[in-house]
PDB file of N, CA and C in Angstrom:
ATOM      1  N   UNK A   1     112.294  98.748 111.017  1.00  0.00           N
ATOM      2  CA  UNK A   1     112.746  98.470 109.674  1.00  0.00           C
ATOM      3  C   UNK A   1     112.737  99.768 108.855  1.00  0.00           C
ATOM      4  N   UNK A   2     114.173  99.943 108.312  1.00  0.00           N
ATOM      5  CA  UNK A   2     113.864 101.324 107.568  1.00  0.00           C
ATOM      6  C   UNK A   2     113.452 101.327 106.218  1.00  0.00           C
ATOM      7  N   UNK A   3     112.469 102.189 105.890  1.00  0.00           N
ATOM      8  CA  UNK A   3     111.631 102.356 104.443  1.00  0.00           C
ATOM      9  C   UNK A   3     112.827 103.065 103.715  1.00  0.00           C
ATOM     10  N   UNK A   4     113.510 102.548 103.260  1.00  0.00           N
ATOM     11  CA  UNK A   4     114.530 102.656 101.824  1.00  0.00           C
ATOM     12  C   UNK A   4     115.238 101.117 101.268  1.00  0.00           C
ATOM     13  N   UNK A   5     115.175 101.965  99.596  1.00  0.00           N
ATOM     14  CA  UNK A   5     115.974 101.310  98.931  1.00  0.00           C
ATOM     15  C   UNK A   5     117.048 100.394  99.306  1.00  0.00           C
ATOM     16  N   UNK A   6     117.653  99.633  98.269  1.00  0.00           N
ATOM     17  CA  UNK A   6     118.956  99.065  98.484  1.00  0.00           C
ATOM     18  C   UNK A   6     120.298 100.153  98.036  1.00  0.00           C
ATOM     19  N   UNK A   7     119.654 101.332  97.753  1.00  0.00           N
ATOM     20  CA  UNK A   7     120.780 102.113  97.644  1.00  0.00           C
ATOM     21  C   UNK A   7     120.602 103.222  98.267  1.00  0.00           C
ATOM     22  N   UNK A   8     120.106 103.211  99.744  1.00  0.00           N
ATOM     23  CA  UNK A   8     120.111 103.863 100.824  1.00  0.00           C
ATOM     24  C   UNK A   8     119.212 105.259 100.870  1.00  0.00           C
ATOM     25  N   UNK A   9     118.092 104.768  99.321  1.00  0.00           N
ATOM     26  CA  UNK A   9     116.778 106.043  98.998  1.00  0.00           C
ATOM     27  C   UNK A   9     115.944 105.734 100.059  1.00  0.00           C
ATOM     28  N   UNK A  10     115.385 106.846 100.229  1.00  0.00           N
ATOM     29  CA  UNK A  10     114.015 106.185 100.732  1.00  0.00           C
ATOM     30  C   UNK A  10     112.905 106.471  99.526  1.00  0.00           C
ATOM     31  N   UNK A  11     112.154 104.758 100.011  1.00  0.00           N
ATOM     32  CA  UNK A  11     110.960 104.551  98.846  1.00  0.00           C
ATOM     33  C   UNK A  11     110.143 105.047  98.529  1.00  0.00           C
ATOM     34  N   UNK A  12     109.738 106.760  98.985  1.00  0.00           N
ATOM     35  CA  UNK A  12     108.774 107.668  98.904  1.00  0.00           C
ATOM     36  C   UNK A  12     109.504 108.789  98.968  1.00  0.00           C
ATOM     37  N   UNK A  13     110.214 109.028  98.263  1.00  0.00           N
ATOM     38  CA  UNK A  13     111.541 109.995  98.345  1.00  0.00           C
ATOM     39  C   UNK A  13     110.717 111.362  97.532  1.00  0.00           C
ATOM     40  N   UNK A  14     110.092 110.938  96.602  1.00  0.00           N
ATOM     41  CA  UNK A  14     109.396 112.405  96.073  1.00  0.00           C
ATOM     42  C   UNK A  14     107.531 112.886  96.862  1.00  0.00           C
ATOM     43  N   UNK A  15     107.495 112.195  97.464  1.00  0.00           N
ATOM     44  CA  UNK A  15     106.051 112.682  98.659  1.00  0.00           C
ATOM     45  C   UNK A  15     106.544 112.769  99.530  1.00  0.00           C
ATOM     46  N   UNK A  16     107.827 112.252 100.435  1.00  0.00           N
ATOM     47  CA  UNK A  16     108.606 112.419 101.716  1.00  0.00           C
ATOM     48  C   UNK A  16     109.524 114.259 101.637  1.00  0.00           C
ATOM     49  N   UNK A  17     109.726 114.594 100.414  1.00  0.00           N
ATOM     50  CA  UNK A  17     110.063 115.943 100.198  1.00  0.00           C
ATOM     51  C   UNK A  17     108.650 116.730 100.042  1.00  0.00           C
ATOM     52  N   UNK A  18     107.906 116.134  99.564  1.00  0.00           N
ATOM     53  CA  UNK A  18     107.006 117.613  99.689  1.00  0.00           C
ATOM     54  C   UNK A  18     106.134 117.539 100.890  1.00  0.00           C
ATOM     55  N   UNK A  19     105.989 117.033 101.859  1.00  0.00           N
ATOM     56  CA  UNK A  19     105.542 116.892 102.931  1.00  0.00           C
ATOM     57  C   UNK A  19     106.295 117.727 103.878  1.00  0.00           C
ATOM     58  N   UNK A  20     107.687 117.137 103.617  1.00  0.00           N
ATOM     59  CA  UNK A  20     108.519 117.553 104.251  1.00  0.00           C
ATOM     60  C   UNK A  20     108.958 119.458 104.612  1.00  0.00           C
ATOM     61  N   UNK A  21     108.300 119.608 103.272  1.00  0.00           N
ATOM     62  CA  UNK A  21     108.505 121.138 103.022  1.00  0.00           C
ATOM     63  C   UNK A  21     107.200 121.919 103.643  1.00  0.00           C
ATOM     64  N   UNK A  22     106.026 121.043 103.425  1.00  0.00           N
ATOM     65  CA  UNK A  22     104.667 121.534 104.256  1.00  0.00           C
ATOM     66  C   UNK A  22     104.799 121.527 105.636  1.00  0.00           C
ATOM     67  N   UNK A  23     105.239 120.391 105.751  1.00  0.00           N
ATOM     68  CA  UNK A  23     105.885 120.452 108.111  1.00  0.00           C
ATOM     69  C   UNK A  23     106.356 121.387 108.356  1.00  0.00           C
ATOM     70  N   UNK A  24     107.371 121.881 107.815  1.00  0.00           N
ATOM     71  CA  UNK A  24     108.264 122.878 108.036  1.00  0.00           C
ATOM     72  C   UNK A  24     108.056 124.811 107.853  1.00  0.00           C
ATOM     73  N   UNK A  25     106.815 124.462 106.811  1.00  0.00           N
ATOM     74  CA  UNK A  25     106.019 125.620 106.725  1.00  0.00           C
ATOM     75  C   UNK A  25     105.009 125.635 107.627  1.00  0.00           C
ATOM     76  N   UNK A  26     104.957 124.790 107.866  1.00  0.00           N
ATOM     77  CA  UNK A  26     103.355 125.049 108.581  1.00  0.00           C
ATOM     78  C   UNK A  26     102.087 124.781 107.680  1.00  0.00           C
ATOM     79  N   UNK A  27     102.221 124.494 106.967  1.00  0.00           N
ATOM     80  CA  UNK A  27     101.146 124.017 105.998  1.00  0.00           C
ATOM     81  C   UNK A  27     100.912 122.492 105.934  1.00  0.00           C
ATOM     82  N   UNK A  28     101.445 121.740 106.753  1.00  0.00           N
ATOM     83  CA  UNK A  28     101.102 120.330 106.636  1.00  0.00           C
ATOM     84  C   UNK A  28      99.680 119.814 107.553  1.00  0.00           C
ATOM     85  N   UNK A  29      98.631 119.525 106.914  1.00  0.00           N
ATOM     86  CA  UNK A  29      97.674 118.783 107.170  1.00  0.00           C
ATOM     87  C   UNK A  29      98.085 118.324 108.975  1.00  0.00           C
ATOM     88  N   UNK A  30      97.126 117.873 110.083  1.00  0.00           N
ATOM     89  CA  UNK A  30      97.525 117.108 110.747  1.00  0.00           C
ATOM     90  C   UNK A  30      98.126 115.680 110.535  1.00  0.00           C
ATOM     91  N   UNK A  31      97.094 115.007 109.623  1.00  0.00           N
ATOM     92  CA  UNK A  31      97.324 113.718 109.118  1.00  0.00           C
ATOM     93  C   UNK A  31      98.480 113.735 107.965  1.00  0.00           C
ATOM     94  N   UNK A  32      99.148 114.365 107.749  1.00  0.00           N
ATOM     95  CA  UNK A  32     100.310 114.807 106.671  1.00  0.00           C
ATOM     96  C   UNK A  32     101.926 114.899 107.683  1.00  0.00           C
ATOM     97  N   UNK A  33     101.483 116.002 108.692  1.00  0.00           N
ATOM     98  CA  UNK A  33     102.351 115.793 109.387  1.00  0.00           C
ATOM     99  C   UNK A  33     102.244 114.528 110.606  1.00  0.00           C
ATOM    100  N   UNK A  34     101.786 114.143 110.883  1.00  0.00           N
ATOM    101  CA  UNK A  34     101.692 112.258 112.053  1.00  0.00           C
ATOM    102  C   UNK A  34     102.331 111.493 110.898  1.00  0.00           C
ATOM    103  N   UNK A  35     101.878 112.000 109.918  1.00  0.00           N
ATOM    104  CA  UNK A  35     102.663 110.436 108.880  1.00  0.00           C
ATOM    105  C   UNK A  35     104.071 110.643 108.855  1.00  0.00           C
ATOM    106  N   UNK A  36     104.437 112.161 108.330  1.00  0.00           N
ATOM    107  CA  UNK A  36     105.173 111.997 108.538  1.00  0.00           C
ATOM    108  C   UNK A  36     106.427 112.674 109.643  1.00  0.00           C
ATOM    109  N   UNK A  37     106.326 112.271 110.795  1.00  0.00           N
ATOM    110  CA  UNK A  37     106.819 112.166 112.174  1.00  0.00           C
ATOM    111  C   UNK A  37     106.658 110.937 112.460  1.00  0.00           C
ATOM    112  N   UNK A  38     105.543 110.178 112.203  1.00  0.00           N
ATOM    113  CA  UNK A  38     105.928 108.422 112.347  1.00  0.00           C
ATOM    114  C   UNK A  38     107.177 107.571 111.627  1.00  0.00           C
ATOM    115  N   UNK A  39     107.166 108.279 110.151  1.00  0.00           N
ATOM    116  CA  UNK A  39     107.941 108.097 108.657  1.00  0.00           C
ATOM    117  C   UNK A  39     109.107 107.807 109.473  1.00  0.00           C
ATOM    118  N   UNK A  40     110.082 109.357 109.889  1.00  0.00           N
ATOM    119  CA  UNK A  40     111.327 109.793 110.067  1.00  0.00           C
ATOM    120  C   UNK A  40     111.427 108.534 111.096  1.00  0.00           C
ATOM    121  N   UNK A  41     110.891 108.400 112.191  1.00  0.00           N
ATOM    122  CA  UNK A  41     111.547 107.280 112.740  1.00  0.00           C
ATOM    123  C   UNK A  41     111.958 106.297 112.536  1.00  0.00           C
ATOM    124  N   UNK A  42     111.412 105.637 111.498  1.00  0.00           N
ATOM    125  CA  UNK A  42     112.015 104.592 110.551  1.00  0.00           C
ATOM    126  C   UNK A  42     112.529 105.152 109.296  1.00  0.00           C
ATOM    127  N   UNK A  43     112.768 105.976 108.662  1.00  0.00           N
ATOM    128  CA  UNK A  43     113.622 106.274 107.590  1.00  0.00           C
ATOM    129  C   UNK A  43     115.108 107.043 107.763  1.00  0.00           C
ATOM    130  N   UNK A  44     116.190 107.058 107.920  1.00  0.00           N
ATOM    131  CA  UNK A  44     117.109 107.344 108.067  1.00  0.00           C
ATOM    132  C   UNK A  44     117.004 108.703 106.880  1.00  0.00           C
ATOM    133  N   UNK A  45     117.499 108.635 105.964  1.00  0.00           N
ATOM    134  CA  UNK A  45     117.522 109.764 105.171  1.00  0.00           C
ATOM    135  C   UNK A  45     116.311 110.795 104.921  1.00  0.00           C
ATOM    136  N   UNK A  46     115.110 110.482 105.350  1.00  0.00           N
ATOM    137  CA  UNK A  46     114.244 111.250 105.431  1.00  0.00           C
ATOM    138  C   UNK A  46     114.396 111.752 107.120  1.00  0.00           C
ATOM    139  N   UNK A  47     114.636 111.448 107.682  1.00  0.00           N
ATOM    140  CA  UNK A  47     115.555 111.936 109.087  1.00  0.00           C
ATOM    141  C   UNK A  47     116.743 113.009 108.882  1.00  0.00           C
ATOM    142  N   UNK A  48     117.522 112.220 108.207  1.00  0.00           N
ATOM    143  CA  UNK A  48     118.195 113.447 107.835  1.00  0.00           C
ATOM    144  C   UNK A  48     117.896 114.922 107.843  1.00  0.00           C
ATOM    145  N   UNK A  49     117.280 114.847 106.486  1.00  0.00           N
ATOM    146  CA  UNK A  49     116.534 115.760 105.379  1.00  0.00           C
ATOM    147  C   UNK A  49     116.165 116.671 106.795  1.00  0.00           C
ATOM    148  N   UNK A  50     115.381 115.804 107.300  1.00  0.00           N
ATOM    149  CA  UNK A  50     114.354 116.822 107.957  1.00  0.00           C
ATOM    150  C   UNK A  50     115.177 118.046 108.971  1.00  0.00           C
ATOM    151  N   UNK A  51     116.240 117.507 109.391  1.00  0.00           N
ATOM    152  CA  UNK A  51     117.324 117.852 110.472  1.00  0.00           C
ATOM    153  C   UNK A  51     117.902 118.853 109.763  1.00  0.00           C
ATOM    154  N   UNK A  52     118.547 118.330 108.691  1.00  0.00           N
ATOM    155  CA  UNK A  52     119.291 119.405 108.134  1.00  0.00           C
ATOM    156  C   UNK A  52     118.294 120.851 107.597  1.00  0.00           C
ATOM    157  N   UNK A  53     117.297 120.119 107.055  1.00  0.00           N
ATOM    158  CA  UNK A  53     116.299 121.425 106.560  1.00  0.00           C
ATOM    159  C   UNK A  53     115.755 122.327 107.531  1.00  0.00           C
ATOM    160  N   UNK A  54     115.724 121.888 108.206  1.00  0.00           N
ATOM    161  CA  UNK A  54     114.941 122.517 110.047  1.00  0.00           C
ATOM    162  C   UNK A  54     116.458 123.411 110.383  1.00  0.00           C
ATOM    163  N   UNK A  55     117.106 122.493 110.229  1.00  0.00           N
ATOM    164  CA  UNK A  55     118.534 123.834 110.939  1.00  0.00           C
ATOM    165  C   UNK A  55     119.145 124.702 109.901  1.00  0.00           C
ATOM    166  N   UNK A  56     119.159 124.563 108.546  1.00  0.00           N
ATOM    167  CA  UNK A  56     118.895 125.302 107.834  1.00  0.00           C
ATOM    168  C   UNK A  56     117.980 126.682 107.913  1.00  0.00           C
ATOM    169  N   UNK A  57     117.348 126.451 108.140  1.00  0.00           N
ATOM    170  CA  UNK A  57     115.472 127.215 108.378  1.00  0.00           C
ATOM    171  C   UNK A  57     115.996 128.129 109.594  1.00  0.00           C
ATOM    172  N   UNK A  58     116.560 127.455 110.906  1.00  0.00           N
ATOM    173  CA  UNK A  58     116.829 128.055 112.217  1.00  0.00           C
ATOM    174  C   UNK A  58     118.265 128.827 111.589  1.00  0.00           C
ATOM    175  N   UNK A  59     119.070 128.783 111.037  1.00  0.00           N
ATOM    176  CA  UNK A  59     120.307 129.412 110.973  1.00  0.00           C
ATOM    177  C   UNK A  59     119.713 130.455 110.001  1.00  0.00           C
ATOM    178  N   UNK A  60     119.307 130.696 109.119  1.00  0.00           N
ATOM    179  CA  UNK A  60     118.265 131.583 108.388  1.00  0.00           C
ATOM    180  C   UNK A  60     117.511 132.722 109.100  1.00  0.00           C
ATOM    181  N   UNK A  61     116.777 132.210 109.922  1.00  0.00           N
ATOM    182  CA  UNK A  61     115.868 133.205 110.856  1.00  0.00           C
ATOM    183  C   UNK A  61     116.890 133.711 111.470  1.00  0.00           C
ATOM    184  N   UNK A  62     117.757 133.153 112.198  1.00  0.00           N
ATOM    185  CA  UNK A  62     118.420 134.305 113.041  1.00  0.00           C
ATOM    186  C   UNK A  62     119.594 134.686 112.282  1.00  0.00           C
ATOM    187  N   UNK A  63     119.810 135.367 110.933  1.00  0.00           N
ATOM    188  CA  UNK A  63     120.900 135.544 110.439  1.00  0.00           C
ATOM    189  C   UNK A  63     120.156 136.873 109.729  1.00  0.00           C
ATOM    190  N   UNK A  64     119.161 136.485 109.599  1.00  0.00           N
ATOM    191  CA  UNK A  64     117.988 137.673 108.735  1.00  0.00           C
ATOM    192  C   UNK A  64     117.508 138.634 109.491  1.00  0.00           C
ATOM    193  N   UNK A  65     117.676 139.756 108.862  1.00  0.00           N
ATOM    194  CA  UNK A  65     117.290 140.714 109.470  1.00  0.00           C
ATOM    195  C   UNK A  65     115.617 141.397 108.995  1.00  0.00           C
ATOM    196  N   UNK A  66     114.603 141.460 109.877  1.00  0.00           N
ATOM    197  CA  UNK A  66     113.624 141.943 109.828  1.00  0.00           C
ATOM    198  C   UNK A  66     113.577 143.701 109.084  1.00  0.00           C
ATOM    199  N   UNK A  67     113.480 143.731 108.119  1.00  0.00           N
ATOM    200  CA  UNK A  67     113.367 145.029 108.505  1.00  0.00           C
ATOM    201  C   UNK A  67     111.867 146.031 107.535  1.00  0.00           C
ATOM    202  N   UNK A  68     111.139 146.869 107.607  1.00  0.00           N
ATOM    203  CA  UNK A  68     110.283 147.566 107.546  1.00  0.00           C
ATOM    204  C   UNK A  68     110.097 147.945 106.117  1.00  0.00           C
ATOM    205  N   UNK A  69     109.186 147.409 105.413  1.00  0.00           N
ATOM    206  CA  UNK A  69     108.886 147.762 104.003  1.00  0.00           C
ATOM    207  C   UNK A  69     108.094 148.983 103.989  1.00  0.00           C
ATOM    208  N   UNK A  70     108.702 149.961 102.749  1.00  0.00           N
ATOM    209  CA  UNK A  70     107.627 151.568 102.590  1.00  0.00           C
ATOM    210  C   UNK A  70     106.242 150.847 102.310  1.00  0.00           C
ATOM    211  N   UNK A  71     105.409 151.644 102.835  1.00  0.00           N
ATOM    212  CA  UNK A  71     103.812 151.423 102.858  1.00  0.00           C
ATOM    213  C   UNK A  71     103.458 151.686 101.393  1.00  0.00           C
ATOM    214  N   UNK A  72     104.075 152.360 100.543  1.00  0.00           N
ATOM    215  CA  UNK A  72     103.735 152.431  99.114  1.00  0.00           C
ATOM    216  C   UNK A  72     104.595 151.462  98.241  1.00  0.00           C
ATOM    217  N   UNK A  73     105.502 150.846  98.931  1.00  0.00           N
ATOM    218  CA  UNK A  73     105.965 149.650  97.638  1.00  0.00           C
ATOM    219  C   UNK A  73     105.119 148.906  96.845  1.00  0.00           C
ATOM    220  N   UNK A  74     103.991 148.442  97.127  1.00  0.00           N
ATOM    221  CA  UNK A  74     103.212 147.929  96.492  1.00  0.00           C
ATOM    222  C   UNK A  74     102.984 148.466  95.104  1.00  0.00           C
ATOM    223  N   UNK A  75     102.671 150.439  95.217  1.00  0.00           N
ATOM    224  CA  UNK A  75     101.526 151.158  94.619  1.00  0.00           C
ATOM    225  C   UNK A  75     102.816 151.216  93.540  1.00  0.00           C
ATOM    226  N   UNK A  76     104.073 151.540  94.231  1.00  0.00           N
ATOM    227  CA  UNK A  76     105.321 151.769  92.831  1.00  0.00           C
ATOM    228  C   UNK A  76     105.428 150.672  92.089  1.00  0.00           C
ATOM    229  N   UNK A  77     105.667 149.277  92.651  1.00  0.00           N
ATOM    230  CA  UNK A  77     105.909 147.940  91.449  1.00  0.00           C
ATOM    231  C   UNK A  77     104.137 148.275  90.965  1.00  0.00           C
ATOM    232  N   UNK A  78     103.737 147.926  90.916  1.00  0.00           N
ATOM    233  CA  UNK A  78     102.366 148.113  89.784  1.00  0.00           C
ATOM    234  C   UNK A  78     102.468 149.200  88.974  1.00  0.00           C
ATOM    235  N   UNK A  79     102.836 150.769  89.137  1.00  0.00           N
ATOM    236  CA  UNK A  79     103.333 151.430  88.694  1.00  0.00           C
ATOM    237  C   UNK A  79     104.281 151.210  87.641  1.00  0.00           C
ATOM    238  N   UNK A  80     105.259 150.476  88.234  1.00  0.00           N
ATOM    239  CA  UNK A  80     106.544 150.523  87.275  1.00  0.00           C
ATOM    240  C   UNK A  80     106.076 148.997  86.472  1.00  0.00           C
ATOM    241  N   UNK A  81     105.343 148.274  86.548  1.00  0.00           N
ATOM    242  CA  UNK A  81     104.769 146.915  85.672  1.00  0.00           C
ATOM    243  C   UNK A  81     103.877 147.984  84.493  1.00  0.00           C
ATOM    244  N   UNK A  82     102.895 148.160  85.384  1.00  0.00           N
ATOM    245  CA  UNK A  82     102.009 149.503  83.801  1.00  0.00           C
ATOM    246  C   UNK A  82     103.024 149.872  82.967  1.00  0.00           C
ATOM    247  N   UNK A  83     103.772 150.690  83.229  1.00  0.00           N
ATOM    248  CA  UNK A  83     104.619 151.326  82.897  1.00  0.00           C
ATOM    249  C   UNK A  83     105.148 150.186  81.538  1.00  0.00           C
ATOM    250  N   UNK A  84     105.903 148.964  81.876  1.00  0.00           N
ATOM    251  CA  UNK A  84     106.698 148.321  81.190  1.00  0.00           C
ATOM    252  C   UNK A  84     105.603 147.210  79.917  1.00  0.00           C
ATOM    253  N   UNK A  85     104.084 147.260  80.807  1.00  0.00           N
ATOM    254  CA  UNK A  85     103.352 146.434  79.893  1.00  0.00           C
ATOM    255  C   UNK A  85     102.424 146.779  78.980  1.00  0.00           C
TER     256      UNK A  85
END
């Protein structure tokens, strides 16, 4: 039985997104993420979500390029913040 609305929400639509965003970081609880990986199987649009955000995420990583920050960037933005405050 899927957990949504009659207008095809799902009924935890604002804790099903921020969960959703912790899974995907890596920041989701164990018991945060089982809930929700149990969830998606019965929720269609939180299925979605998750699909599209995950391949989102994967088309991202490999489109981005890694590349090597100066070891003093830090020391210049604090620099240039003094500077402005």
């Amino acid at each position: 039985m899927e957990k949504t609305d009659n207008q095809g929400c799902c009924s935890e639509h604002d804790r099903c997104l921020e969960i959703l965003q912790l899974v995907l970081d890596g920041e989701a609880s164990d018991t945060e993420k089982e809930y929700y990986m149990h969830h998606i199987e019965e929720c269609m649009p939180c299925y979605r979500n998750y699909n599209i955000e995950s391949e989102i995420r994967n088309i991202l990583r490999s489109k981005l390029e890694k590349k090597p920050v100066p070891t003093d960037l830090v020391t210049v933005i604090r620099s240039k913040v003094n500077e402005t405050a």
